[in-house]
C-alpha atoms as a PDB file:
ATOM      1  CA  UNK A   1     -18.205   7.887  -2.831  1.00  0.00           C
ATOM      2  CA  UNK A   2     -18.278   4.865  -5.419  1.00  0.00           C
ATOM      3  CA  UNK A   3     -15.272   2.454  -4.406  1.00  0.00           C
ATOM      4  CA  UNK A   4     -13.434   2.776  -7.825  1.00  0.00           C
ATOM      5  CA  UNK A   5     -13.079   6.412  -6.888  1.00  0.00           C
ATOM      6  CA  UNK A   6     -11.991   5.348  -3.342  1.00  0.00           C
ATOM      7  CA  UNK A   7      -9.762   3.420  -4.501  1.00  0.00           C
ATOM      8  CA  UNK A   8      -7.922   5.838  -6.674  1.00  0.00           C
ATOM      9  CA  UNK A   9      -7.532   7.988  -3.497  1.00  0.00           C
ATOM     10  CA  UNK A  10      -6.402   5.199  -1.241  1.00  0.00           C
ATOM     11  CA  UNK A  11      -3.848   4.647  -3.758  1.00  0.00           C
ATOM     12  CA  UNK A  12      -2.577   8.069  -4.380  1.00  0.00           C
ATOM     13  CA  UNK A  13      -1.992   7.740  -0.195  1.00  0.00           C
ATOM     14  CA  UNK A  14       0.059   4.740  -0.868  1.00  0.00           C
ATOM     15  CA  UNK A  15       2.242   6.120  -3.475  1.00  0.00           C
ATOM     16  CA  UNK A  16       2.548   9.083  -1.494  1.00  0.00           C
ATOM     17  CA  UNK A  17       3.540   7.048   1.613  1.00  0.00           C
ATOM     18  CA  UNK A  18       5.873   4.609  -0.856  1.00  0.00           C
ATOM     19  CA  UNK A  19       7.966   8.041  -2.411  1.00  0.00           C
ATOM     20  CA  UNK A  20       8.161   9.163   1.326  1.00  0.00           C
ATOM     21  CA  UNK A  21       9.485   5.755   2.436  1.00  0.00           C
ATOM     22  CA  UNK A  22      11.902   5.863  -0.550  1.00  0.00           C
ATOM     23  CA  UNK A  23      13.202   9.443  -0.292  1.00  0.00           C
ATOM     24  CA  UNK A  24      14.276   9.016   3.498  1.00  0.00           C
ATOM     25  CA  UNK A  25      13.881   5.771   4.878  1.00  0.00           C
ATOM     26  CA  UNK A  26      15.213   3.367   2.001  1.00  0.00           C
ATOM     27  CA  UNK A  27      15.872   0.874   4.126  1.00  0.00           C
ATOM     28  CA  UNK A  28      12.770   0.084   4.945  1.00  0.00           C
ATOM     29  CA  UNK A  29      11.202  -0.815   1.533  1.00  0.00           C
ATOM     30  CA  UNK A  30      15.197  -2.824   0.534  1.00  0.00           C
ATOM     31  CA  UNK A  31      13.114  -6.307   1.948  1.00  0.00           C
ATOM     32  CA  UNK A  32      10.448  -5.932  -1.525  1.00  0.00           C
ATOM     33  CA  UNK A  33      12.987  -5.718  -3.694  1.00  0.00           C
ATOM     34  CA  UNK A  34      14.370  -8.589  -5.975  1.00  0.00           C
ATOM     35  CA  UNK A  35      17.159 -10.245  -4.652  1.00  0.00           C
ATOM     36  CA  UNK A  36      20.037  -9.322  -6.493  1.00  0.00           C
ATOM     37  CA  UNK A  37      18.900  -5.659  -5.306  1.00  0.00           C
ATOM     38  CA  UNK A  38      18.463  -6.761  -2.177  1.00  0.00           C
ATOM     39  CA  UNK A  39      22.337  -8.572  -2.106  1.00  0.00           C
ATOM     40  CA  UNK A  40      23.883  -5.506  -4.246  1.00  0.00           C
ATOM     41  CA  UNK A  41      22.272  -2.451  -2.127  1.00  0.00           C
ATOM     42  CA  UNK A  42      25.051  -0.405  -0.104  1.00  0.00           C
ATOM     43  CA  UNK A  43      22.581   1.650   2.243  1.00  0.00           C
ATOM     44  CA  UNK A  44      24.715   3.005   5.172  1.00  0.00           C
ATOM     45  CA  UNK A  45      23.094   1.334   7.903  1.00  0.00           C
ATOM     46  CA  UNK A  46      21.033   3.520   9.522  1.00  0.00           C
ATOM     47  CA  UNK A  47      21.685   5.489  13.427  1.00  0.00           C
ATOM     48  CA  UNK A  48      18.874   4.013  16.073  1.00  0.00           C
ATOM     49  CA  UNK A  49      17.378   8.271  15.097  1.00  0.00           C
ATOM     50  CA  UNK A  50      16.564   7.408  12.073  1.00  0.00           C
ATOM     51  CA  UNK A  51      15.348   4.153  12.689  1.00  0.00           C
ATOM     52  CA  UNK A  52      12.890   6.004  15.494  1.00  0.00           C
ATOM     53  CA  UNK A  53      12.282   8.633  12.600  1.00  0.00           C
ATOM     54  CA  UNK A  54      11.218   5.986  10.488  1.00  0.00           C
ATOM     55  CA  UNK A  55       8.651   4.062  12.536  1.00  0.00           C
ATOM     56  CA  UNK A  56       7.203   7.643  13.644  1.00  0.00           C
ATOM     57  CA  UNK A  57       6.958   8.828  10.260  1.00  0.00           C
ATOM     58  CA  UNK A  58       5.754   5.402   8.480  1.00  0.00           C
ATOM     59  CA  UNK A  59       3.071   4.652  11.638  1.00  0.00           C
ATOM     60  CA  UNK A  60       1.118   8.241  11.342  1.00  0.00           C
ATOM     61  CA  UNK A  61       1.294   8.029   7.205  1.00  0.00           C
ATOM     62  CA  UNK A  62      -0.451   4.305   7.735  1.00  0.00           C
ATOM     63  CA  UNK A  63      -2.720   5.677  10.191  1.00  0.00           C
ATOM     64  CA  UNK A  64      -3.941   8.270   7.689  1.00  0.00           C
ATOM     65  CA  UNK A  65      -4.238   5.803   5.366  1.00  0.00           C
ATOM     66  CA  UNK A  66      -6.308   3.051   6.926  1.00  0.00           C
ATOM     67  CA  UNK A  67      -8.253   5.861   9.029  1.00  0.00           C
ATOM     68  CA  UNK A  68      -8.989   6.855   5.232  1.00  0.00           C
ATOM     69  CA  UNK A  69     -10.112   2.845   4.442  1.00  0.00           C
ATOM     70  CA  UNK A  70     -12.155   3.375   7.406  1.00  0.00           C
ATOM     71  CA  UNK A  71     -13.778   6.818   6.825  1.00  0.00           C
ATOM     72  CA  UNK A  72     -14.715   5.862   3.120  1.00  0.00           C
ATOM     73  CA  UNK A  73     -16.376   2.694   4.022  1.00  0.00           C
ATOM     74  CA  UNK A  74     -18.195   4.374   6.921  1.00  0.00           C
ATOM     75  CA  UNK A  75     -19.509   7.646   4.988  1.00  0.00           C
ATOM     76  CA  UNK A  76     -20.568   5.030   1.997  1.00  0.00           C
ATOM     77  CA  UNK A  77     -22.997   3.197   3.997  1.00  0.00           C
ATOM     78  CA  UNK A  78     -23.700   5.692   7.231  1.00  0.00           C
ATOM     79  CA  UNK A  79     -27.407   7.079   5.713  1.00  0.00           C
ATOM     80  CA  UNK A  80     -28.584   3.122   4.828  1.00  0.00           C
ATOM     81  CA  UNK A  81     -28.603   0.048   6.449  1.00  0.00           C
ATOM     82  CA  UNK A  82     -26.465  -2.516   4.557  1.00  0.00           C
ATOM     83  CA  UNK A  83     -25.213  -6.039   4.557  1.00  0.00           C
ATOM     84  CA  UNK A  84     -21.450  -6.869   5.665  1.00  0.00           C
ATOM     85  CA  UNK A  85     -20.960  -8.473   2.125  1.00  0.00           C
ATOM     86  CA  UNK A  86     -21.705  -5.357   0.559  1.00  0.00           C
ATOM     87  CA  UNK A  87     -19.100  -3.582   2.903  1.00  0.00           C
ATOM     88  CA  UNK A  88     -16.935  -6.551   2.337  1.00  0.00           C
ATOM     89  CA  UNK A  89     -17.072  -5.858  -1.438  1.00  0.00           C
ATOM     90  CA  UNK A  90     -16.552  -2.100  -1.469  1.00  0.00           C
ATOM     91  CA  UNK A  91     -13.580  -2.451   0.926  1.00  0.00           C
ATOM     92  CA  UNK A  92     -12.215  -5.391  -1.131  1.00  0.00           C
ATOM     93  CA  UNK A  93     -12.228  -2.993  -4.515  1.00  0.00           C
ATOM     94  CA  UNK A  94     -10.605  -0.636  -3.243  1.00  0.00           C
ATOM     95  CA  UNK A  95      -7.828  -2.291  -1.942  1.00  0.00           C
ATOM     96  CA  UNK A  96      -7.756  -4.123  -5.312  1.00  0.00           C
ATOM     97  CA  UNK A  97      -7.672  -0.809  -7.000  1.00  0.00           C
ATOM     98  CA  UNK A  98      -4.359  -0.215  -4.841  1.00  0.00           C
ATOM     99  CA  UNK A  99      -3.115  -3.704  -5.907  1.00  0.00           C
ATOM    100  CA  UNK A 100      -3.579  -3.365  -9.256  1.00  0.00           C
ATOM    101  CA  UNK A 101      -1.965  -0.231  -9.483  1.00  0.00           C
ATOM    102  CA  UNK A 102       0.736  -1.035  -7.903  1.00  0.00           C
ATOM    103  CA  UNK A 103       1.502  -3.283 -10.038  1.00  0.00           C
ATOM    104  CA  UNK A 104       1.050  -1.834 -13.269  1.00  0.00           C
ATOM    105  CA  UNK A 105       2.313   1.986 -12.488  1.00  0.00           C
ATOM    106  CA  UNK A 106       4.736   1.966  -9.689  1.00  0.00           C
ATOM    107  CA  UNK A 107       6.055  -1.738 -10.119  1.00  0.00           C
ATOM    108  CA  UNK A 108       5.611  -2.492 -14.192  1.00  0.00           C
ATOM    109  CA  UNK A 109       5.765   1.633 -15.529  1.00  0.00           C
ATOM    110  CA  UNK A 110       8.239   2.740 -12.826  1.00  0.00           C
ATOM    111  CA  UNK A 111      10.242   0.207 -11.506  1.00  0.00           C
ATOM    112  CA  UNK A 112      10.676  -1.905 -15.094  1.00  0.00           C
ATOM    113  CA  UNK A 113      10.225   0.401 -17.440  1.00  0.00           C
ATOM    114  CA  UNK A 114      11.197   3.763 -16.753  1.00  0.00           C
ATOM    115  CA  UNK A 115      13.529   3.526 -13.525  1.00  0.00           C
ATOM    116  CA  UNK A 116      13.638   6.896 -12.251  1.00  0.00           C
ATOM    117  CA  UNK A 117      16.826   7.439  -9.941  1.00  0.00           C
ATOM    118  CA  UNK A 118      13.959   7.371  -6.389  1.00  0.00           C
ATOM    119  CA  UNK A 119      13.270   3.614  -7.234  1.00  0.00           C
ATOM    120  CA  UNK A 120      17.287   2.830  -7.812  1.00  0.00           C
ATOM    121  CA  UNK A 121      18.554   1.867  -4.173  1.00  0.00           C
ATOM    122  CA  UNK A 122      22.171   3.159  -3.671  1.00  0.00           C
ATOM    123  CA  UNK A 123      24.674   1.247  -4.609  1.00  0.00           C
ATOM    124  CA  UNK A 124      21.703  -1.127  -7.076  1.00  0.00           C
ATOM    125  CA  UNK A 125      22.639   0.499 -10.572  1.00  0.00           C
ATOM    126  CA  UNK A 126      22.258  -1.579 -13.326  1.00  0.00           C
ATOM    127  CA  UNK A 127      20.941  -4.861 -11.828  1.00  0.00           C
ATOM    128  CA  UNK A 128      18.766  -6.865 -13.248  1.00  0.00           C
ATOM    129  CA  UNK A 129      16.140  -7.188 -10.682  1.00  0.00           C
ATOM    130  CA  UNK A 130      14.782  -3.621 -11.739  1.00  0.00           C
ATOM    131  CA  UNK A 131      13.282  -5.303 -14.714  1.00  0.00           C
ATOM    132  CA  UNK A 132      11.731  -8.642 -13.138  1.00  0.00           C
ATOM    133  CA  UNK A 133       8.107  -8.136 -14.349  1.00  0.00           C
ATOM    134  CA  UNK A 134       7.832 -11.380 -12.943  1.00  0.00           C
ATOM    135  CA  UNK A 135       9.014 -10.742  -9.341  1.00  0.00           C
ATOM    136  CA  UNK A 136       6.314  -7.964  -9.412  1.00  0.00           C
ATOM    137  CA  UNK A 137       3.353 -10.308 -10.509  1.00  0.00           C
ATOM    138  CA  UNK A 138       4.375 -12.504  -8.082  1.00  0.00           C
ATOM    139  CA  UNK A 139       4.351  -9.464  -5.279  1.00  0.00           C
ATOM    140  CA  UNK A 140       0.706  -8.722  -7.124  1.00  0.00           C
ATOM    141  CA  UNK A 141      -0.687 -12.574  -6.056  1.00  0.00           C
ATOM    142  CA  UNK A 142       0.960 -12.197  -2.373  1.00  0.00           C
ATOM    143  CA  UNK A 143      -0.948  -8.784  -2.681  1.00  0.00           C
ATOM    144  CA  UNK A 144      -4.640 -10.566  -3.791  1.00  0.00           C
ATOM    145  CA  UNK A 145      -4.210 -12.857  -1.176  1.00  0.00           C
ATOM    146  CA  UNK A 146      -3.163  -9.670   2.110  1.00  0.00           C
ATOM    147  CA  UNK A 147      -5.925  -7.806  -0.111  1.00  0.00           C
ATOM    148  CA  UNK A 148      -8.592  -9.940   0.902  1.00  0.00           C
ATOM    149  CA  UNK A 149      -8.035 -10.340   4.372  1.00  0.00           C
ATOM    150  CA  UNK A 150      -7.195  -6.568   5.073  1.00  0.00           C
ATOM    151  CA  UNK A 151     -10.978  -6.539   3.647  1.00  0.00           C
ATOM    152  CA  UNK A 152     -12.209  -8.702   5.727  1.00  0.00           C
ATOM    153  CA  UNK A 153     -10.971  -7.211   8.819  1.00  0.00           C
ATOM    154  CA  UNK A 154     -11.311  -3.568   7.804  1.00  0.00           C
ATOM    155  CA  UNK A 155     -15.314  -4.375   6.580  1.00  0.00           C
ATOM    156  CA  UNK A 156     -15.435  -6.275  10.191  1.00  0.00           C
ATOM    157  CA  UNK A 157     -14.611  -2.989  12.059  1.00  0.00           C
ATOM    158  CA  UNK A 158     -16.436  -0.448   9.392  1.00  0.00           C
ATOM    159  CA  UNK A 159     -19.469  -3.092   9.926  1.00  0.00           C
ATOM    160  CA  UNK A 160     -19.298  -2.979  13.686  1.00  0.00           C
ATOM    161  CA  UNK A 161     -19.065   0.922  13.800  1.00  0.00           C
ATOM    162  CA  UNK A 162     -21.873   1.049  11.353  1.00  0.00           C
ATOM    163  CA  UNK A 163     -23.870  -1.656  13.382  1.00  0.00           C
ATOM    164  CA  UNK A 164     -23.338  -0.296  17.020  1.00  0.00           C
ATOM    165  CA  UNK A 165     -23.177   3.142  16.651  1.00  0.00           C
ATOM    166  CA  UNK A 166     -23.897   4.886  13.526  1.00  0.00           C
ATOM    167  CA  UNK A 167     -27.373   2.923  12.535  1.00  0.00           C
ATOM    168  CA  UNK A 168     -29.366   3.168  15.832  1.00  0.00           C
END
């Protein structure tokens, strides 16, 4: 699978896991939020369960997801011997493609534009934040910058797994 297509699966996973996160565990996403949101939110605080529920639930949706990193980078380049940069750039797109969506549908289309009622945290009607393009480009930079050293580490392991076992 070509990593543009990857990519667009990787980040159907994330906004799966991200309307998960925001339909039960709120909480958890209030910290990448603008600040006013962040000051204004009035989330009950939630009961030690749901915190457990939450790190249960969130830990197997990111193991699906980065098993997924790992099983498209690993299926790509199983039937060929291939360089690490050439892993290194495949992974890299993809989580670019993520990046990049992110931040033009679910941050710039959803959050700022449309607000749906999932996005609004309780108690956050009305405040400005939801419409801080900037505050999302920002988030989009931080996300270049995680991007490329998820890649690196991800291509490491896919490269090693490739290397050791898969290529002999």
């Amino acid at each position: 699978m070509n990593a543009i297509a990857a990519g667009l699966i990787w980040s159907v996973l994330w906004i799966g896991y991200i309307f998960v996160v925001l339909k039960w565990y709120p909480w958890e996403l209030l910290h990448d939020y603008p600040e006013d949101i962040k000051e204004t939110a009035t989330l009950p605080e939630p009961t030690d369960k749901q915190k457990r529920q939450a790190k249960l639930s969130c830990g197997i949706i990111c193991l699906v997801i980065f098993g997924s990193l790992l099983a498209f980078g690993l299926t790509r380049f199983a039937a060929a011997q291939t360089s690490f940069f050439a892993v290194l750039i495949y992974v890299f797109i993809i989580g670019m493609m993520w990046n990049a969506i992110d931040l033009l549908v679910m941050d710039w289309l959803l959050v700022c534009s449309i607000t749906p009622k999932i996005v609004v945290i309780e108690g956050t009607e009305g405040c400005k934040g939801y419409k801080d393009y900037m505050f999302h480009f920002k988030g989009f930079l931080i996300g270049c910058v995680y991007t490329a050293i998820m890649a690196i580490i991800f291509s490491g392991i896919t490269y090693g797994i490739l290397r050791f076992f898969i290529w002999n």
